[in-house]
N, C-alpha and C. Protein backbone atom coordinates (compact mmCIF):
# COMPACT_ATOMS: atom_id res chain seq x y z
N UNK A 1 96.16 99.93 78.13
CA UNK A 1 96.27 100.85 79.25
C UNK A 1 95.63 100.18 80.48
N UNK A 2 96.16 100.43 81.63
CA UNK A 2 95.72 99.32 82.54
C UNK A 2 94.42 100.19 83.46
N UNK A 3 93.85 100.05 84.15
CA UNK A 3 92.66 100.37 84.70
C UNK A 3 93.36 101.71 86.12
N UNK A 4 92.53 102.40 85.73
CA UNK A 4 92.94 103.54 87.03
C UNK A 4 92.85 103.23 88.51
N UNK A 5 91.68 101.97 88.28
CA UNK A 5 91.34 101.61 89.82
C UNK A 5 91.79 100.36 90.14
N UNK A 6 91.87 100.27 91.48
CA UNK A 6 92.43 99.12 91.92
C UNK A 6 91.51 98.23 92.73
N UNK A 7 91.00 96.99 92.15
CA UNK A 7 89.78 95.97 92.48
C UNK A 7 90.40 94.83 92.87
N UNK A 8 89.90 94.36 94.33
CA UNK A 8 90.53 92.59 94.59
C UNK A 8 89.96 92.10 93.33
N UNK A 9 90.94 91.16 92.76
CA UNK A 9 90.86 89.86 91.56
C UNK A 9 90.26 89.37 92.42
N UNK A 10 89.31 87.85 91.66
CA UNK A 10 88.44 87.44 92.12
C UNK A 10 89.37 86.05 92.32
N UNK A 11 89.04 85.56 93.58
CA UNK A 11 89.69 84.32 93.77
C UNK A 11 89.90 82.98 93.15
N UNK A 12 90.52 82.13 92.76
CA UNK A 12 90.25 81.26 91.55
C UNK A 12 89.48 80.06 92.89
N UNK A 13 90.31 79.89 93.95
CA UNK A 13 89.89 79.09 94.91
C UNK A 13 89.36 79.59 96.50
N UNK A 14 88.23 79.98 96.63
CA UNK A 14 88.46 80.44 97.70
C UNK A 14 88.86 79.74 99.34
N UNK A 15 89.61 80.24 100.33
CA UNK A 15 89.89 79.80 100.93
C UNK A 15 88.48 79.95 102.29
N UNK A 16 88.49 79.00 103.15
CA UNK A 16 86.97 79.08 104.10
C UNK A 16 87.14 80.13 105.14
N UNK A 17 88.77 80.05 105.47
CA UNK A 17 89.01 81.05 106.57
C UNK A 17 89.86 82.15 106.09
N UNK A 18 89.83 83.14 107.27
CA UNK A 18 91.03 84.10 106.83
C UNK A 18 92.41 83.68 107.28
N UNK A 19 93.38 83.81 106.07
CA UNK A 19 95.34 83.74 106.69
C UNK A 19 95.25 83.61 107.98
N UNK A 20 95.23 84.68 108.22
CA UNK A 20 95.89 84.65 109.79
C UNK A 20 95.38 84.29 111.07
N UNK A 21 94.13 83.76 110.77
CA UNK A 21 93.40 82.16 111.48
C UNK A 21 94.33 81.19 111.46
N UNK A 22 94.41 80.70 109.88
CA UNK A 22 95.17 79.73 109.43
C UNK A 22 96.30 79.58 110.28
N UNK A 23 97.24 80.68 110.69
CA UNK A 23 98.63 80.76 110.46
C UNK A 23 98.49 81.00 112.06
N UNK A 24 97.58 81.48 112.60
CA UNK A 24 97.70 81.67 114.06
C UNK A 24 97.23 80.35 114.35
N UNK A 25 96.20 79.18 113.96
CA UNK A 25 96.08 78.41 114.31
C UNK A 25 97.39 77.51 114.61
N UNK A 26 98.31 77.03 113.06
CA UNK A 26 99.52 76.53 113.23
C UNK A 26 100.48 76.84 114.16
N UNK A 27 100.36 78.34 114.35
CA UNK A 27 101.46 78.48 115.86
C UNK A 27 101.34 78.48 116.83
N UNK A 28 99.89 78.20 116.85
CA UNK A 28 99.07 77.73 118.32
C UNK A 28 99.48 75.98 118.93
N UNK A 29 99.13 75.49 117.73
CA UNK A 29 99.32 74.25 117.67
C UNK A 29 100.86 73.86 118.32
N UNK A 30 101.72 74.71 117.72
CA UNK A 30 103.17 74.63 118.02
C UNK A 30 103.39 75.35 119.32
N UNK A 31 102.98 76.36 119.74
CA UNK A 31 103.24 76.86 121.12
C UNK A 31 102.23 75.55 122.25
N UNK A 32 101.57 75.28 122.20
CA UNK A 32 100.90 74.17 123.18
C UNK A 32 102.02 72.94 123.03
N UNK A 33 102.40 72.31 121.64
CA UNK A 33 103.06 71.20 121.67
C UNK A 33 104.70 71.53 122.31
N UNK A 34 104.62 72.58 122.70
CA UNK A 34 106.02 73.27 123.40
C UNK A 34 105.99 73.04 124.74
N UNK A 35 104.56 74.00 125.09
CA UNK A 35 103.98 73.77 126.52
C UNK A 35 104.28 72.21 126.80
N UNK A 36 103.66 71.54 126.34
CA UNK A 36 103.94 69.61 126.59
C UNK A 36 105.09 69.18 127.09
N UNK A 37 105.85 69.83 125.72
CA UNK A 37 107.61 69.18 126.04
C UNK A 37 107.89 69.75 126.95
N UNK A 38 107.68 71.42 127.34
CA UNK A 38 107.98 71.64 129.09
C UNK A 38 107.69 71.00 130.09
N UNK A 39 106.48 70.67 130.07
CA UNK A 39 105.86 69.62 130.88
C UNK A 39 106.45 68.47 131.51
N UNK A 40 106.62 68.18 130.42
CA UNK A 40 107.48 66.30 130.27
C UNK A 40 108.93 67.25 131.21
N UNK A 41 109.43 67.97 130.67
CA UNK A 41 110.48 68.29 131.28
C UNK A 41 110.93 68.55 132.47
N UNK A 42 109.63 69.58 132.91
CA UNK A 42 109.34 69.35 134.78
C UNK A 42 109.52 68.34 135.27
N UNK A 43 108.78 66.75 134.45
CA UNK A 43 108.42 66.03 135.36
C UNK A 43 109.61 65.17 135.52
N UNK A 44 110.95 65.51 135.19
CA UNK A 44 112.39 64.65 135.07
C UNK A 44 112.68 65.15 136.31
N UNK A 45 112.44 66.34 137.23
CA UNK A 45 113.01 66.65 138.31
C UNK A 45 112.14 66.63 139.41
N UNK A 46 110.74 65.13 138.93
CA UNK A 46 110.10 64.19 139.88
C UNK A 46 110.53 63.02 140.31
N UNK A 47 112.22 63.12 139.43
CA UNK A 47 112.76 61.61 139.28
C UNK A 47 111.97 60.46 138.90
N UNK A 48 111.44 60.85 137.83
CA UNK A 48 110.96 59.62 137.06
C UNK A 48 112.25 59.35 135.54
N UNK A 49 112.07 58.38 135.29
CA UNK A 49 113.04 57.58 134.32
C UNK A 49 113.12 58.72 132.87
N UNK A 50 114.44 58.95 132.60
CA UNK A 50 114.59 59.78 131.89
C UNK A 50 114.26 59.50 130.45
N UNK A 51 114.55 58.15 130.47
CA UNK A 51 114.12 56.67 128.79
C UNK A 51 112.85 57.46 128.57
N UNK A 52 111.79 57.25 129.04
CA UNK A 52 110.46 57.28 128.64
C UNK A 52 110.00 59.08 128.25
N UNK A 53 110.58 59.35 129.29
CA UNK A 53 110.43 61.05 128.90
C UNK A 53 110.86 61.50 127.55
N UNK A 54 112.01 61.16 127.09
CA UNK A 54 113.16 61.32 126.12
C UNK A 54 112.30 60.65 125.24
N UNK A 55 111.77 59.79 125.05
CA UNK A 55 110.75 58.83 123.64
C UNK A 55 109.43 59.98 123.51
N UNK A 56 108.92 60.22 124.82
CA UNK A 56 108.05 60.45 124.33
C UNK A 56 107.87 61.99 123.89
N UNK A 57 109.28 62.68 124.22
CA UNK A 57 109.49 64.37 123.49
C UNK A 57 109.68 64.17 122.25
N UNK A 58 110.47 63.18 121.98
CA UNK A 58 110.85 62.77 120.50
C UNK A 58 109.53 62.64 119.89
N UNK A 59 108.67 61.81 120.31
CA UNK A 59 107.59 61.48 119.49
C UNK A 59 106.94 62.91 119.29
N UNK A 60 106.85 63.63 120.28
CA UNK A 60 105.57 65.41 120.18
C UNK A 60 106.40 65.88 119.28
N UNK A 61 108.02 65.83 119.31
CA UNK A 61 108.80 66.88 118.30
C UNK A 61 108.07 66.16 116.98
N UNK A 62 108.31 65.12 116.77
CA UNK A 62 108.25 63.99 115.50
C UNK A 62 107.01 64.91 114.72
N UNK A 63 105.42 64.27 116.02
CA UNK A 63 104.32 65.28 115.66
C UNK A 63 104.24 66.54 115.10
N UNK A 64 105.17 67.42 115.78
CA UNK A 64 104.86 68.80 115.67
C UNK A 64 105.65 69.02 113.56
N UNK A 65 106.73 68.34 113.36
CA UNK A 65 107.25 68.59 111.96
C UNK A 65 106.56 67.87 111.46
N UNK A 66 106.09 66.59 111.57
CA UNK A 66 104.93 65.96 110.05
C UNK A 66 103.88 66.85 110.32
N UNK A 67 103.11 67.31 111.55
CA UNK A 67 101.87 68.56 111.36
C UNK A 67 102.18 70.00 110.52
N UNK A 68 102.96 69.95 111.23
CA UNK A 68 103.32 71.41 110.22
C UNK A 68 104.18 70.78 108.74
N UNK A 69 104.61 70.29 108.37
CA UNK A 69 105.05 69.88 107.32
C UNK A 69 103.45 70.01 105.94
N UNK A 70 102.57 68.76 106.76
CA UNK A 70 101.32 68.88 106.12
C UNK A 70 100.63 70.09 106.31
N UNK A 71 100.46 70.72 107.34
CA UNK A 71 99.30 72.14 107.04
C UNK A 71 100.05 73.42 106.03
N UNK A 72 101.12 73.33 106.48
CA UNK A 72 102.11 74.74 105.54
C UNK A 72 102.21 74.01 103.87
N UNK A 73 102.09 72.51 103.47
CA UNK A 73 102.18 72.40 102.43
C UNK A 73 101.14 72.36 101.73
N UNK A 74 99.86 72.14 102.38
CA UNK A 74 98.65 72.86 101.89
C UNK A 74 98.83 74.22 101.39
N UNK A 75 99.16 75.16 102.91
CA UNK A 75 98.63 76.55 102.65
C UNK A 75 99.60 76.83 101.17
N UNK A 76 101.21 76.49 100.94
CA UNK A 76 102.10 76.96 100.09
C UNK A 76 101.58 76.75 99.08
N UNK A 77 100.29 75.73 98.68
CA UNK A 77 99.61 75.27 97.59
C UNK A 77 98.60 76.82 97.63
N UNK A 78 97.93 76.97 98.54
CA UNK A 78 97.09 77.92 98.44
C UNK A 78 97.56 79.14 97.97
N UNK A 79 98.80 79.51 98.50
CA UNK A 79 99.38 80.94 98.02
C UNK A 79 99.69 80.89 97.17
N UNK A 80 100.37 80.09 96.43
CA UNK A 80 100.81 80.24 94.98
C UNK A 80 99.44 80.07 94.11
N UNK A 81 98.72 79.48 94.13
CA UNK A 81 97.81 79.24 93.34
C UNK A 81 97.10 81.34 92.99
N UNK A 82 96.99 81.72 94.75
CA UNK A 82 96.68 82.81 95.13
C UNK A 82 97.55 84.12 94.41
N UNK A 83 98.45 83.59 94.60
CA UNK A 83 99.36 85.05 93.80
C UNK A 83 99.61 85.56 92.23
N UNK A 84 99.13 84.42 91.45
CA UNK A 84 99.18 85.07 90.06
C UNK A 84 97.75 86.37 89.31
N UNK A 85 96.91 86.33 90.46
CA UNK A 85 95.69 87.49 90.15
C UNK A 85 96.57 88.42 90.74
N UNK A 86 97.32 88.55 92.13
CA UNK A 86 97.22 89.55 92.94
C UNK A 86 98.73 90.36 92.05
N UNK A 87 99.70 89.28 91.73
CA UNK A 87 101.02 90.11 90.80
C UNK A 87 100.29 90.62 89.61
N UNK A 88 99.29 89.80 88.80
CA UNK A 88 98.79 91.14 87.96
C UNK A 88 98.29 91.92 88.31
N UNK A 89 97.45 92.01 89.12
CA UNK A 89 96.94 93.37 89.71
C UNK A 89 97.97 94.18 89.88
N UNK A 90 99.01 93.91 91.02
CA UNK A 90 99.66 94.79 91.25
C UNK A 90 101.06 95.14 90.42
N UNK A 91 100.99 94.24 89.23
CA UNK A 91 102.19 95.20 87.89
C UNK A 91 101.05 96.45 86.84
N UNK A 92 99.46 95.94 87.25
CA UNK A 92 98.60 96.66 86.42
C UNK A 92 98.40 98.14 86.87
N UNK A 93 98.51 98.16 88.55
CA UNK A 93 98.40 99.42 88.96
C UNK A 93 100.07 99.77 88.99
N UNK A 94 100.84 99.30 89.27
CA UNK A 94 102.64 99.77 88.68
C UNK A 94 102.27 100.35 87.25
N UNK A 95 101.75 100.05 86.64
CA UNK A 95 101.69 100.58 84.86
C UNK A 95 101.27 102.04 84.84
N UNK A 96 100.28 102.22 85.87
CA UNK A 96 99.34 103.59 85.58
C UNK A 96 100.40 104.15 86.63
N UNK A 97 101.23 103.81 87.58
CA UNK A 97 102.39 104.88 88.17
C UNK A 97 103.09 104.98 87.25
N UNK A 98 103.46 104.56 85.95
CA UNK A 98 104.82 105.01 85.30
C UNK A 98 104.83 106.24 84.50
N UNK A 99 106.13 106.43 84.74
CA UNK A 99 106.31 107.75 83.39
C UNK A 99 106.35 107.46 82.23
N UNK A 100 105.90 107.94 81.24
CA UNK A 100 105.95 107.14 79.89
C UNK A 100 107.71 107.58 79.74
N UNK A 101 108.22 108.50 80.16
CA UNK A 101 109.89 108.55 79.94
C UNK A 101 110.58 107.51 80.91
N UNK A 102 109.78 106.67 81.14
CA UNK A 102 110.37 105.62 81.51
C UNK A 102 110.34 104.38 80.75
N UNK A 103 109.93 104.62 79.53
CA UNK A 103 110.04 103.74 78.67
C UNK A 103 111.61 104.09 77.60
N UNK A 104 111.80 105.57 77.22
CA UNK A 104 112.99 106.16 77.07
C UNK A 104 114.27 105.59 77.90
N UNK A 105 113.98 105.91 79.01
CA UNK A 105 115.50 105.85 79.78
C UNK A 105 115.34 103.98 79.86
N UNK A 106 114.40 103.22 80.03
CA UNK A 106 114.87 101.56 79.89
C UNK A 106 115.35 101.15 78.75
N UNK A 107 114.74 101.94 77.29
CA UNK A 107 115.65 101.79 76.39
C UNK A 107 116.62 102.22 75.87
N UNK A 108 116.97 103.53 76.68
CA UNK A 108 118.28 103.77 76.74
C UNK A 108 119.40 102.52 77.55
N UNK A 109 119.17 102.35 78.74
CA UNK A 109 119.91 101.15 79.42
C UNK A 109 120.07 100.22 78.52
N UNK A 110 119.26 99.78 77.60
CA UNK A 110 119.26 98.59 77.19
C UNK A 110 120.08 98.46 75.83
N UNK A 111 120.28 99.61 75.69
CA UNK A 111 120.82 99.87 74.46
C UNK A 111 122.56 100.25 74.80
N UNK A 112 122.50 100.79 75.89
CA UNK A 112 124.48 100.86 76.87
C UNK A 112 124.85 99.72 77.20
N UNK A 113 123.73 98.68 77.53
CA UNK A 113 124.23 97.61 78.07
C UNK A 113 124.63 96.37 76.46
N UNK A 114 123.70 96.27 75.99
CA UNK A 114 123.97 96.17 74.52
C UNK A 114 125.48 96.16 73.82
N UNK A 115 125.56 98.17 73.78
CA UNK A 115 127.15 98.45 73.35
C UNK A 115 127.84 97.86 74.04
N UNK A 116 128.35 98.08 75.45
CA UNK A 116 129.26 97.28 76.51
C UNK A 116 128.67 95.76 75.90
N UNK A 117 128.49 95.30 76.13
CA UNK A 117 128.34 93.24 75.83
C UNK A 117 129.19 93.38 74.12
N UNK A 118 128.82 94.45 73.31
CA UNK A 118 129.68 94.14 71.72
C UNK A 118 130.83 94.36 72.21
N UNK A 119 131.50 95.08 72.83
CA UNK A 119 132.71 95.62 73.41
C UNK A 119 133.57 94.57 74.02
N UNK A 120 132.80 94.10 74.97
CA UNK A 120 133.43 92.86 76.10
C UNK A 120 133.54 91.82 74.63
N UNK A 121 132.41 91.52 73.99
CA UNK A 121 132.35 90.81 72.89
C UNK A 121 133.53 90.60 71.79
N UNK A 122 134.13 92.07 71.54
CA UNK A 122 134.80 91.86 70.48
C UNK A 122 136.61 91.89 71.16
N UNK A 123 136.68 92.30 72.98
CA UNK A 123 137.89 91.89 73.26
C UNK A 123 138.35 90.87 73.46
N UNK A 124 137.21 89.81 73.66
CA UNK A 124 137.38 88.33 74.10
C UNK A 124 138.10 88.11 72.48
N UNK A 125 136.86 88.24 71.30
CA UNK A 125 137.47 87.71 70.23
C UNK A 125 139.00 87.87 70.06
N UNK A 126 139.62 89.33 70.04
CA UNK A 126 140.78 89.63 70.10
C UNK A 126 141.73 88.84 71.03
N UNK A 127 140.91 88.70 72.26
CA UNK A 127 142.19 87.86 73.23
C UNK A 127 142.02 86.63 72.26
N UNK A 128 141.55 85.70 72.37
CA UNK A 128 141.40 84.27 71.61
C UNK A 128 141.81 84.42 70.33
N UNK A 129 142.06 85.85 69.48
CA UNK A 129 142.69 85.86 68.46
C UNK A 129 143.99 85.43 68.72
N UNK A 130 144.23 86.78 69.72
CA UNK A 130 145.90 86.83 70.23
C UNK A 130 146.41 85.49 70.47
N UNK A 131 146.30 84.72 70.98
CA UNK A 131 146.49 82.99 71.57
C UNK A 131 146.80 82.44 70.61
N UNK A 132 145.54 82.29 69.50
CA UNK A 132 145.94 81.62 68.67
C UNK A 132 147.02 81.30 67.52
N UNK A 133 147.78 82.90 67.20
CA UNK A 133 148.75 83.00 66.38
C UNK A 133 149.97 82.28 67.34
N UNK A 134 150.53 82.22 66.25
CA UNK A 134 151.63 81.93 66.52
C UNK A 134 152.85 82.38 66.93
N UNK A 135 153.96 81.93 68.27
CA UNK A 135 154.45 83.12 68.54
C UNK A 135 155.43 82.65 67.34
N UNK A 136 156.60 84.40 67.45
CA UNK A 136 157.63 84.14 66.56
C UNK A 136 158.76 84.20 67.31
């Protein structure tokens, strides 16, 4: 029987900051490296050489996907590691919402779905019977 109350699991790893530090930091990072490429972009209608501008957006874009490539493949390490306390927790408190006649009616389903599969089951046999004779 699963517990009436509902307690944060204890972290296996804890993380130093909170998420949405984390995650506001990364889109910080990405809204400034935006600001830049605007920047650079103004400065094409100082008539300066378009070559060098064009290398060096490429290079901030370049930056901005290996940065975020590496910080989000950290964090995706962190969450998964993170989510197998928090799905038991939360199928443990799903347990104490159920109806115990909800153990009835899933094995009812399971038992219609069952009949239908012998059914589909035994017309296939019949078709592949049918085929196989021979006509006359």
């Amino acid at each position: 029987m699963a517990t009436p109350h509902v307690t944060r699991p204890p972290r296996t790893q804890p993380q130093p900051f909170p998420k949405s530090t984390i995650y506001f930091t990364i889109a910080s990072l990405n809204r400034e490296l935006e600001f830049a490429i605007e920047h650079l972009g103004k400065l094409r209608e100082f008539k300066f050489r378009r070559e060098p501008i064009d290398a060096i957006i490429a290079k901030i874009e370049e930056l901005r996907c290996w940065s975020n490539s590496e910080f989000l493949e950290v964090q995706v390490e962190r969450e998964e590691k993170e989510i197998v306390p928090w799905e038991r927790l939360s199928m443990a408190y799903d347990a104490t919402l159920q109806d115990p006649n909800d153990v009835l009616l899933e094995a009812d389903r399971i038992r219609r779905n069952r009949a239908a599969d012998d059914v589909i089951r035994e017309v296939e046999r019949r078709q592949s019977a049918a085929k196989k004779k021979p006509s006359k």
